[in-house]
Protein backbone atom coordinates (compact mmCIF):
# COMPACT_ATOMS: atom_id res chain seq x y z
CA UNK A 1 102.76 -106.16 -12.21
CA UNK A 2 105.27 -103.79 -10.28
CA UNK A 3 104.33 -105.20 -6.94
CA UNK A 4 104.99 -108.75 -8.36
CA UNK A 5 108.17 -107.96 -9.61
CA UNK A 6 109.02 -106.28 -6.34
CA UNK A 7 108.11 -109.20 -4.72
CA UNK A 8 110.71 -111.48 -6.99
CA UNK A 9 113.63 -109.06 -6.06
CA UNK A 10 113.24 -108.90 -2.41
CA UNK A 11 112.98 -112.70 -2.39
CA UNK A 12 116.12 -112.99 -4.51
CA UNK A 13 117.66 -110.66 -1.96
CA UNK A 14 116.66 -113.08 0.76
CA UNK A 15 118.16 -115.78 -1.00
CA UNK A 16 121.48 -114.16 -1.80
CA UNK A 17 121.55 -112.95 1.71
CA UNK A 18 121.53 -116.54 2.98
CA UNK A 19 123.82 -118.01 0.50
CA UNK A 20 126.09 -115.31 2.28
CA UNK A 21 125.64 -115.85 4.91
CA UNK A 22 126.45 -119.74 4.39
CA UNK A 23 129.86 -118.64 2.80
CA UNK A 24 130.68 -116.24 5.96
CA UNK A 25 129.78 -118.92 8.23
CA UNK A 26 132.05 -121.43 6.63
CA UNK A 27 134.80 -119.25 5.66
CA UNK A 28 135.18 -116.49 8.35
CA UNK A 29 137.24 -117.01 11.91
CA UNK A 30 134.71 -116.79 15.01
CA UNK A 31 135.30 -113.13 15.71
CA UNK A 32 133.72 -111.83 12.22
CA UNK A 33 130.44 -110.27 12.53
CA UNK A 34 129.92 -110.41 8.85
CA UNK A 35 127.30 -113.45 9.71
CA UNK A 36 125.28 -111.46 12.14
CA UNK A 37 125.33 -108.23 9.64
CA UNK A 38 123.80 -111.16 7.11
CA UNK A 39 121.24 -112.35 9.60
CA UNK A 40 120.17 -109.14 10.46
CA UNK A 41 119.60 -108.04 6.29
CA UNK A 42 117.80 -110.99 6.01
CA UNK A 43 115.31 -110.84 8.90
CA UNK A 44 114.68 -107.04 7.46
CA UNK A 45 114.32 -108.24 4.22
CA UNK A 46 111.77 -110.90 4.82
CA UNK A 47 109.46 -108.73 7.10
CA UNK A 48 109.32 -106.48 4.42
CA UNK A 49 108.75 -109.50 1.78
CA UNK A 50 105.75 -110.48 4.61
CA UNK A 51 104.52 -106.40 3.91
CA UNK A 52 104.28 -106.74 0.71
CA UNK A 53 102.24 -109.68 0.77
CA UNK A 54 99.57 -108.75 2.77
CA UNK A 55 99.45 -105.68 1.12
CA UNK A 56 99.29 -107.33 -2.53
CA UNK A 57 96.55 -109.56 -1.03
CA UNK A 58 94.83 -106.14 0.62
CA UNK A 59 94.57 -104.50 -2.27
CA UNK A 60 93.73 -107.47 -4.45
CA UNK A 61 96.92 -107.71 -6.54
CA UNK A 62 97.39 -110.88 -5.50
CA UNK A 63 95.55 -114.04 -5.08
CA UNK A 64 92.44 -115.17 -6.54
């Protein structure tokens, strides 16, 4: 049950990460690197939302 729950908050991360992002990208002038900083959280965040996964499926937490 933890590793599900983990699962939910790093995908809610992602998704606040990209609504973020959105907002810096409309909002920001062209020199702010607040949209990269965003990018770069998010890429980290879903590699470790792809970890997770296969190890929930690994160890049989997940799936069938």
């Amino acid at each position: 049950m933890l590793l599900k729950t983990l699962i939910a908050v790093v995908f809610l991360a992602m998704v606040t990460s990209l609504a973020a992002g959105v907002g810096f990208l409309l909002h920001d002038d062209s020199r702010s690197r607040r949209l990269l900083v965003s990018l770069k959280i998010r890429v980290g965040l879903a590699a470790l939302l792809i970890a997770l996964l296969f190890y929930g499926f690994y160890i049989g937490d997940l799936g069938a």
